[in-house]
PDB file of N, CA and C in Angstrom:
ATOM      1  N   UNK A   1       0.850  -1.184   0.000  1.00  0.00           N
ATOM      2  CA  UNK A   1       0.000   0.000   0.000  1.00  0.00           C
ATOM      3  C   UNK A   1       0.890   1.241   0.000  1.00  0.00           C
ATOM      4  N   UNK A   2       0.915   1.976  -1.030  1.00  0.00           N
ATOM      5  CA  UNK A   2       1.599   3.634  -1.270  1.00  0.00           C
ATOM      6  C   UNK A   2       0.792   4.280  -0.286  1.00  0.00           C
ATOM      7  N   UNK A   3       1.499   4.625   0.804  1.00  0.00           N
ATOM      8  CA  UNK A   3       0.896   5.885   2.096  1.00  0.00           C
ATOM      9  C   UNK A   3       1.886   7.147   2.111  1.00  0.00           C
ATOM     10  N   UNK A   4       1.086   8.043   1.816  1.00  0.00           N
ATOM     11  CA  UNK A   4       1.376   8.983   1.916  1.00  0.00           C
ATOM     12  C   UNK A   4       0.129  10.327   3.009  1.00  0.00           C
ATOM     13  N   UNK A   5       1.633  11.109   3.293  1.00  0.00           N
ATOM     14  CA  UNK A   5       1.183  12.010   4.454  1.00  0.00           C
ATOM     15  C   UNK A   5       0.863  13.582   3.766  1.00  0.00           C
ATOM     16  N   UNK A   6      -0.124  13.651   3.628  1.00  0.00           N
ATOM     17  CA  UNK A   6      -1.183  14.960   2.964  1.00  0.00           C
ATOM     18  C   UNK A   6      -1.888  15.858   3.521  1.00  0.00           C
ATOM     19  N   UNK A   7      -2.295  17.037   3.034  1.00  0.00           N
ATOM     20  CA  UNK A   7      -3.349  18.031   3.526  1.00  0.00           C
ATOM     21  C   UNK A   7      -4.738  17.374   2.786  1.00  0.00           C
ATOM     22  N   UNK A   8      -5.698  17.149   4.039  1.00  0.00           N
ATOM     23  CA  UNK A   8      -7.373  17.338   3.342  1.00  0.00           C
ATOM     24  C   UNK A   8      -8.048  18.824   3.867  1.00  0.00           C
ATOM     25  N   UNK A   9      -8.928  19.082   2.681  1.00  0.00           N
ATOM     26  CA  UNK A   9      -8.703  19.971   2.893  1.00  0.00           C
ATOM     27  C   UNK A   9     -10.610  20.393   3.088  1.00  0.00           C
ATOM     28  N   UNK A  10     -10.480  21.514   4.595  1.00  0.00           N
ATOM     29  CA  UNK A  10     -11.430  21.409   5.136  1.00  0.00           C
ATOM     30  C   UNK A  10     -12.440  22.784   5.092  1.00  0.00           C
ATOM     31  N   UNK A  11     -12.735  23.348   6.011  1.00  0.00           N
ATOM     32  CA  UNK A  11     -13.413  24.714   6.456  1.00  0.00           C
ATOM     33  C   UNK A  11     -14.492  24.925   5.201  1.00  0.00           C
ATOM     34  N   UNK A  12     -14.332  26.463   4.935  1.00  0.00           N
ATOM     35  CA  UNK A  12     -15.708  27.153   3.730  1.00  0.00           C
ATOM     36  C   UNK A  12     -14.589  27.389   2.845  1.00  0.00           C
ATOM     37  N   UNK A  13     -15.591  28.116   1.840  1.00  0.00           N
ATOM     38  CA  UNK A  13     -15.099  29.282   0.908  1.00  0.00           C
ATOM     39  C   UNK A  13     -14.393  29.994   1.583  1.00  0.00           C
ATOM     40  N   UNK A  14     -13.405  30.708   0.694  1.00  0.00           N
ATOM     41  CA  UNK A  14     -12.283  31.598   1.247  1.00  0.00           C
ATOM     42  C   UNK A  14     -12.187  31.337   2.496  1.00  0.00           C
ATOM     43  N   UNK A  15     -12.580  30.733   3.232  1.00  0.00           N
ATOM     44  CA  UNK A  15     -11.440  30.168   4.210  1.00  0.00           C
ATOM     45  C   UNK A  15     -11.092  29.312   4.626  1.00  0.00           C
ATOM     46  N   UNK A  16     -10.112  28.744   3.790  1.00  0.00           N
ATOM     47  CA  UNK A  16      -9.162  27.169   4.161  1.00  0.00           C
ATOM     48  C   UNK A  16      -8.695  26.846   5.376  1.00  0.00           C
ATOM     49  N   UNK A  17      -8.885  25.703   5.553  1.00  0.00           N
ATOM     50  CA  UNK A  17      -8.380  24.917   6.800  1.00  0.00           C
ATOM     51  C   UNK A  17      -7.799  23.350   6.200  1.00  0.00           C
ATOM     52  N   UNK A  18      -6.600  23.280   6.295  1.00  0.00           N
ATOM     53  CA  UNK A  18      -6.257  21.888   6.346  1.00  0.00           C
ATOM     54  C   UNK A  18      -5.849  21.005   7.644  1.00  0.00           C
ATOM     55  N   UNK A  19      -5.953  19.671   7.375  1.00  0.00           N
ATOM     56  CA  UNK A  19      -5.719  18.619   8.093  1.00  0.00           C
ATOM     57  C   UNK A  19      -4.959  17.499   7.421  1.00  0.00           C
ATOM     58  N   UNK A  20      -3.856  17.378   8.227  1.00  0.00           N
ATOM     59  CA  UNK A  20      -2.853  16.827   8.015  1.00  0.00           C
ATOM     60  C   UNK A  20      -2.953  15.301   8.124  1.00  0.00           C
ATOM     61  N   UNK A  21      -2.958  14.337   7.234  1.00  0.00           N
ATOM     62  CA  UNK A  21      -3.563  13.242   7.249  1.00  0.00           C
ATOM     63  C   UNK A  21      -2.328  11.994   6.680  1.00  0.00           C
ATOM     64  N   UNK A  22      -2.671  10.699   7.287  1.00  0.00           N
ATOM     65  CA  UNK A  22      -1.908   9.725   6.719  1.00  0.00           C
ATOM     66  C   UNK A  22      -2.854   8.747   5.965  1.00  0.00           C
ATOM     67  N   UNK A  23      -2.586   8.765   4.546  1.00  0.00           N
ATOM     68  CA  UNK A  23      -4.140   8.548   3.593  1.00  0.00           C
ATOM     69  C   UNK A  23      -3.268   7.583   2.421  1.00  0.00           C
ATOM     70  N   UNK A  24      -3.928   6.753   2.215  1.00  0.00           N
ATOM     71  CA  UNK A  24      -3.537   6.070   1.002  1.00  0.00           C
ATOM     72  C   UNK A  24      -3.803   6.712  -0.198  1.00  0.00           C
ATOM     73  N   UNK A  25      -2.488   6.603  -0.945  1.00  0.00           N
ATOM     74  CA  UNK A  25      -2.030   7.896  -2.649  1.00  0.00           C
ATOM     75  C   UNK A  25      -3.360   7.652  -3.281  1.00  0.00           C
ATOM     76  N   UNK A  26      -4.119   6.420  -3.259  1.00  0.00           N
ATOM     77  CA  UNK A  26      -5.126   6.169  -4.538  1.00  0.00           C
ATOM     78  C   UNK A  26      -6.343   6.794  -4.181  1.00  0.00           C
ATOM     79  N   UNK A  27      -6.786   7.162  -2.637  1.00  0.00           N
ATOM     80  CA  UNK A  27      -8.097   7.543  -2.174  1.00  0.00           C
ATOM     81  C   UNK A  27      -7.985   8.892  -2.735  1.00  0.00           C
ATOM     82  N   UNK A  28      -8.987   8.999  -2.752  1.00  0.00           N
ATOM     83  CA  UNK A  28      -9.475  11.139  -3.140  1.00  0.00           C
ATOM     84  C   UNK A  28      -9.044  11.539  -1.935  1.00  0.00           C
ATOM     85  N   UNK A  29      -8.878  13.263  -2.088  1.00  0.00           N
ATOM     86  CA  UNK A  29      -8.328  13.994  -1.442  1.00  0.00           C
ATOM     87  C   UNK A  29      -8.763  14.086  -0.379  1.00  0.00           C
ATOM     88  N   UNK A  30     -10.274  14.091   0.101  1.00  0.00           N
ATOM     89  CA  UNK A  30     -10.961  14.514   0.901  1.00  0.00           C
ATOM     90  C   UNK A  30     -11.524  12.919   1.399  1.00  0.00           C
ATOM     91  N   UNK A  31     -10.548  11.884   0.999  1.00  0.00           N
ATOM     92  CA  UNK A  31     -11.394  10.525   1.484  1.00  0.00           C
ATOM     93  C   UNK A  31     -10.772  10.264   3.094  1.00  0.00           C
ATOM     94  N   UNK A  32     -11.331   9.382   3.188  1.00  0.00           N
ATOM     95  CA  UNK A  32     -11.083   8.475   4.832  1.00  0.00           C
ATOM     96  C   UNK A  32      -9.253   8.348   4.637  1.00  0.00           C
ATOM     97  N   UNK A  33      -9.518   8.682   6.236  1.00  0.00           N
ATOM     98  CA  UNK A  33      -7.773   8.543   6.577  1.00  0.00           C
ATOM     99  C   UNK A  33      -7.618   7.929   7.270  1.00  0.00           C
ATOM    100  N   UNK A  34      -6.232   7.571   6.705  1.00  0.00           N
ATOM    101  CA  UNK A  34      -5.431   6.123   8.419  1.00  0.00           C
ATOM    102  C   UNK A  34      -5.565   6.769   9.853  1.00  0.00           C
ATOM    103  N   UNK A  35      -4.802   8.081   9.445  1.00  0.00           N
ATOM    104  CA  UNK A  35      -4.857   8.667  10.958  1.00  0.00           C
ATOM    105  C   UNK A  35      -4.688  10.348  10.632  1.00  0.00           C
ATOM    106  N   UNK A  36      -5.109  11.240  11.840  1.00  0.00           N
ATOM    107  CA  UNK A  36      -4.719  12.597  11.189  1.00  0.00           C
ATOM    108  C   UNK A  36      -3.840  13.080  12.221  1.00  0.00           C
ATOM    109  N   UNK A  37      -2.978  13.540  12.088  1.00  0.00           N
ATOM    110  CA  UNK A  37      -1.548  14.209  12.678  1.00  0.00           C
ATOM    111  C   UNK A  37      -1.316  14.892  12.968  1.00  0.00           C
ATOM    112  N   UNK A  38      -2.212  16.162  12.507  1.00  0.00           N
ATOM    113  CA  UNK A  38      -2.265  17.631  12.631  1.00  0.00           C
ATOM    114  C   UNK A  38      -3.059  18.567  11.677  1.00  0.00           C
ATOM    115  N   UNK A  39      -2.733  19.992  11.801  1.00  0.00           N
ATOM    116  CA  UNK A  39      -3.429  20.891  11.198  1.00  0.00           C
ATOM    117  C   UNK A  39      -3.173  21.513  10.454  1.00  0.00           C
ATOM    118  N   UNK A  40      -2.896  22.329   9.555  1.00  0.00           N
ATOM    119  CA  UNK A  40      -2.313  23.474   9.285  1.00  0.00           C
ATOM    120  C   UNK A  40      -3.869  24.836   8.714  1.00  0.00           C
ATOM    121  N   UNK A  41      -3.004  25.710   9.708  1.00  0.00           N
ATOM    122  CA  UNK A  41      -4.753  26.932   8.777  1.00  0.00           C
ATOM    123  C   UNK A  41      -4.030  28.319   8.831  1.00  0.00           C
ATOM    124  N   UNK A  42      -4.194  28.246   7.396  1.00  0.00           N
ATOM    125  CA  UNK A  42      -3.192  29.826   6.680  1.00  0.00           C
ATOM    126  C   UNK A  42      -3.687  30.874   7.242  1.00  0.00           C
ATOM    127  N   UNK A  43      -4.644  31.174   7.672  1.00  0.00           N
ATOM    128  CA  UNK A  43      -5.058  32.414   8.132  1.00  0.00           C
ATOM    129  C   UNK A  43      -4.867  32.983   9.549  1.00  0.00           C
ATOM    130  N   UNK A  44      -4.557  32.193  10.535  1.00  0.00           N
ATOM    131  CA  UNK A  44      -4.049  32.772  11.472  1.00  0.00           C
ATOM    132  C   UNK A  44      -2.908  33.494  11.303  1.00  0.00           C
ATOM    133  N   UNK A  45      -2.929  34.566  11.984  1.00  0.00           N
ATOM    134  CA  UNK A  45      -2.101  35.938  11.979  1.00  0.00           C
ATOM    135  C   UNK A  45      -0.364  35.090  12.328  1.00  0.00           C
ATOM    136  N   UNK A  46      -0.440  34.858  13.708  1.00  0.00           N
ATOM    137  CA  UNK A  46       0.436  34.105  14.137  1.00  0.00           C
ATOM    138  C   UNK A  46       1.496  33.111  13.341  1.00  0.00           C
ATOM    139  N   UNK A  47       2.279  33.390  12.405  1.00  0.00           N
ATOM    140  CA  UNK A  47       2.851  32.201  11.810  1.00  0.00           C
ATOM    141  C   UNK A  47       3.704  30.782  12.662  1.00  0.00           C
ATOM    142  N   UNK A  48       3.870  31.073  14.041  1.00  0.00           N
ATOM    143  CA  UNK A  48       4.258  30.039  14.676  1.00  0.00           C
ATOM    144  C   UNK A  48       3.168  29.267  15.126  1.00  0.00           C
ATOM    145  N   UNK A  49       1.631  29.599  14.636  1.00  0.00           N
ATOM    146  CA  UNK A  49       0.888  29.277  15.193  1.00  0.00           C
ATOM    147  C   UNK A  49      -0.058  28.079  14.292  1.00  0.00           C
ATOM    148  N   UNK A  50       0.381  28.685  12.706  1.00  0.00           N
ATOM    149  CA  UNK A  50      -0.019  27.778  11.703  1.00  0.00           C
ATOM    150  C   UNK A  50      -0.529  26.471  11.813  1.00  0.00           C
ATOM    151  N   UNK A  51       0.772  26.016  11.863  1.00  0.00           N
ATOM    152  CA  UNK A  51       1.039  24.766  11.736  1.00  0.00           C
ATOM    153  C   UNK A  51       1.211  23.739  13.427  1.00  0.00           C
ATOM    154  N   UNK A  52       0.470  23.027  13.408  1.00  0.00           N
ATOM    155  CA  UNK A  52       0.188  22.176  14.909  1.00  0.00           C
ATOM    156  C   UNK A  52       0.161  20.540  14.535  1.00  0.00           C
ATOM    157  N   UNK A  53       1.404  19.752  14.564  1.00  0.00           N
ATOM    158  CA  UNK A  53       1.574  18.340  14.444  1.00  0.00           C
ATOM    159  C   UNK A  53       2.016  17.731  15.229  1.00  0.00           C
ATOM    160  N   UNK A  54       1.709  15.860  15.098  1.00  0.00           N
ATOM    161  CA  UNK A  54       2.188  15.496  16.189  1.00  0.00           C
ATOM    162  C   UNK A  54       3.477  15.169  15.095  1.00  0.00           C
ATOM    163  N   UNK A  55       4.234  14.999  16.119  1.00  0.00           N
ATOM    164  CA  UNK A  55       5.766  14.785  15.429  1.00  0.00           C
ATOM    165  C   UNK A  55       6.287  13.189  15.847  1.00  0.00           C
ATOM    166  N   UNK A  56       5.744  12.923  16.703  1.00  0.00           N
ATOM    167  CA  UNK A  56       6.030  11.059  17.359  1.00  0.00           C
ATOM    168  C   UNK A  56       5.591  10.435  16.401  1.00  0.00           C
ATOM    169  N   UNK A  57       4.004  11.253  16.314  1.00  0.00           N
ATOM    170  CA  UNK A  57       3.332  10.195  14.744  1.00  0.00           C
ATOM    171  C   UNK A  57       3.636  10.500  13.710  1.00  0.00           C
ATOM    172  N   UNK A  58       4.119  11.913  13.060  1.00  0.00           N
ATOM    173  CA  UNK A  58       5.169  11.766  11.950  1.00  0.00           C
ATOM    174  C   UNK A  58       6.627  11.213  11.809  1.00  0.00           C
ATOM    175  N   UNK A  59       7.003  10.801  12.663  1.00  0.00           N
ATOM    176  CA  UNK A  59       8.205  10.271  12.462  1.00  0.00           C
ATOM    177  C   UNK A  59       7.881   8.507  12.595  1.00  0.00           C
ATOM    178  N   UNK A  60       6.649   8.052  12.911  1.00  0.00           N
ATOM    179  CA  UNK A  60       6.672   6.732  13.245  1.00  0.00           C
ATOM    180  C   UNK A  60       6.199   6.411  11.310  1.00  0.00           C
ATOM    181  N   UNK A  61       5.019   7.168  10.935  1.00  0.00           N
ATOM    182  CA  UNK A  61       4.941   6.802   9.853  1.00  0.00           C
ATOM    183  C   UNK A  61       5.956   7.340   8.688  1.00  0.00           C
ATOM    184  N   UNK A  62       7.155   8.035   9.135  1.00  0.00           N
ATOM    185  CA  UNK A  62       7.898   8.148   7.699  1.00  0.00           C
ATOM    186  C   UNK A  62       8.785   6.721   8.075  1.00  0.00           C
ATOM    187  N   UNK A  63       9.269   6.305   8.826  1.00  0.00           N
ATOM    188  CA  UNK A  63       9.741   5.130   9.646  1.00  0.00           C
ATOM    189  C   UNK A  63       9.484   3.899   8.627  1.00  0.00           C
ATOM    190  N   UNK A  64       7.997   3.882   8.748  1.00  0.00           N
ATOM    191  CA  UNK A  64       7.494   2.708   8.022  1.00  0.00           C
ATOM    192  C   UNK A  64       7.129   2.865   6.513  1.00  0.00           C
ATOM    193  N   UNK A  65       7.697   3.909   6.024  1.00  0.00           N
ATOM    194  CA  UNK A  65       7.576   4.432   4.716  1.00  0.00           C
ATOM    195  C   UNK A  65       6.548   5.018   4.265  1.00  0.00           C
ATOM    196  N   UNK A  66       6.495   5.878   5.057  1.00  0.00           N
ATOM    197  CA  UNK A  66       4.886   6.689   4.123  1.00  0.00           C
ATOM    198  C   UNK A  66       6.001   8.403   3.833  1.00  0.00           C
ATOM    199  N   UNK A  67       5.384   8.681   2.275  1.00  0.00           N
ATOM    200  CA  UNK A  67       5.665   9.892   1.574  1.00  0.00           C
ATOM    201  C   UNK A  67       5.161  10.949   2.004  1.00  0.00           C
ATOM    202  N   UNK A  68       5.295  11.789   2.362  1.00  0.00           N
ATOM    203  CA  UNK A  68       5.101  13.489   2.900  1.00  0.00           C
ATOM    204  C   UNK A  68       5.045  13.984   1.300  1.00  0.00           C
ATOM    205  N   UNK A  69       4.103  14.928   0.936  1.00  0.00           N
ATOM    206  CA  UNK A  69       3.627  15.490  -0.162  1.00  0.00           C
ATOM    207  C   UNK A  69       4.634  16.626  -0.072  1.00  0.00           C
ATOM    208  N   UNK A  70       4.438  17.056  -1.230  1.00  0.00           N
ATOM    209  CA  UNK A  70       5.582  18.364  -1.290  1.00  0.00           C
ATOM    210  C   UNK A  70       5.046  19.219  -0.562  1.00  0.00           C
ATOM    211  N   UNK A  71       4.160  20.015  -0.146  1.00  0.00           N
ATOM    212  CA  UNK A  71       3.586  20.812   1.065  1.00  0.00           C
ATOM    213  C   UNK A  71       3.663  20.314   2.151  1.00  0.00           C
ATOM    214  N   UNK A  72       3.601  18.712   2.324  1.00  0.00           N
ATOM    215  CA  UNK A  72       3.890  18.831   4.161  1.00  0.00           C
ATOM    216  C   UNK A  72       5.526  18.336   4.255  1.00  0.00           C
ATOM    217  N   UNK A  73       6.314  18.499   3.490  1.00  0.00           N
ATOM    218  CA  UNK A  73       6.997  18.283   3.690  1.00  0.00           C
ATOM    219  C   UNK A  73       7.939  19.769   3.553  1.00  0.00           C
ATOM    220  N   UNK A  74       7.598  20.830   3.299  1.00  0.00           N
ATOM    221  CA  UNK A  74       7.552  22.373   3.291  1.00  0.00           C
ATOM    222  C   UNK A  74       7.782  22.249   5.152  1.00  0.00           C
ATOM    223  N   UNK A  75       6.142  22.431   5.465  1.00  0.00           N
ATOM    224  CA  UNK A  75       5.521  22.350   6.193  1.00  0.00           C
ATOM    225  C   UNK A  75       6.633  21.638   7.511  1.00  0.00           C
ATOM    226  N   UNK A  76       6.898  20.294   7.315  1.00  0.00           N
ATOM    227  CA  UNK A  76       7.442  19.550   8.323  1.00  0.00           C
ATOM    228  C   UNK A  76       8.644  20.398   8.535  1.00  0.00           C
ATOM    229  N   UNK A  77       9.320  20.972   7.703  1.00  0.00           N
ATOM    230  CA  UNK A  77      10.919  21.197   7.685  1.00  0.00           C
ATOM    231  C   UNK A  77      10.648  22.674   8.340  1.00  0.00           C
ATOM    232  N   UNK A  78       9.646  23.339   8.067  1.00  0.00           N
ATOM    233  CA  UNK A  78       9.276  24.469   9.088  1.00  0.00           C
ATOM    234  C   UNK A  78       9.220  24.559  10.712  1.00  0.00           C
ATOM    235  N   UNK A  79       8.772  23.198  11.089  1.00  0.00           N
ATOM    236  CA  UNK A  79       8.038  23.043  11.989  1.00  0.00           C
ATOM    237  C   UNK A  79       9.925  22.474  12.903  1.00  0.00           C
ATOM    238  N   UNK A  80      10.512  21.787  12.377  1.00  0.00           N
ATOM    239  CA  UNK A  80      11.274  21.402  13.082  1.00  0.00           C
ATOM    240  C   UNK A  80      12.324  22.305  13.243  1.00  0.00           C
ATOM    241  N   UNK A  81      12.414  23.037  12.442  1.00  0.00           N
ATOM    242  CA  UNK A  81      13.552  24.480  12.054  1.00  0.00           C
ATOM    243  C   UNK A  81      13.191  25.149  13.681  1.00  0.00           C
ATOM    244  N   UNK A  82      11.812  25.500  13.650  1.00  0.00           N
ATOM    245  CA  UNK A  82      11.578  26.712  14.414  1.00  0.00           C
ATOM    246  C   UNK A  82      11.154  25.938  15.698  1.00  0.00           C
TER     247      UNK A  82
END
């Protein structure tokens, strides 16, 4: 099974909210997830405030080989920087 770690993507119109998900590559974007990990929501003012993951459970599933999308993997390298 190709697992990969993605944004679904949530809230209204003009205003996005994602959720950070461990989802198999073949499901739709917005389908059922293994597990969700965290958040990310662009609109808070706060940029340290963005982004909220667990990091035990991202590191257990890159471990066992699951792919980080090019945004959470932006995202991850942010999060551990700061």
């Amino acid at each position: 099974m190709a697992v990969r770690i993605r944004m679904k993507r949530m809230g209204r119109k003009h205003r996005p909210f994602y959720r950070i998900c461990v989802i198999d590559a073949r499901k739709p974007r917005d389908g059922r997830a293994i597990e969700e990990v965290g958040h990310y929501d662009p609109m808070v003012r706060d940029k340290s405030q963005r982004v909220v993951v667990n990091m035990d459970r991202i590191d257990h599933w890159l471990s066992v080989g699951a792919q980080p999308s090019e945004k959470v993997a932006v995202l991850l390298r942010k999060v551990r920087e700061g």
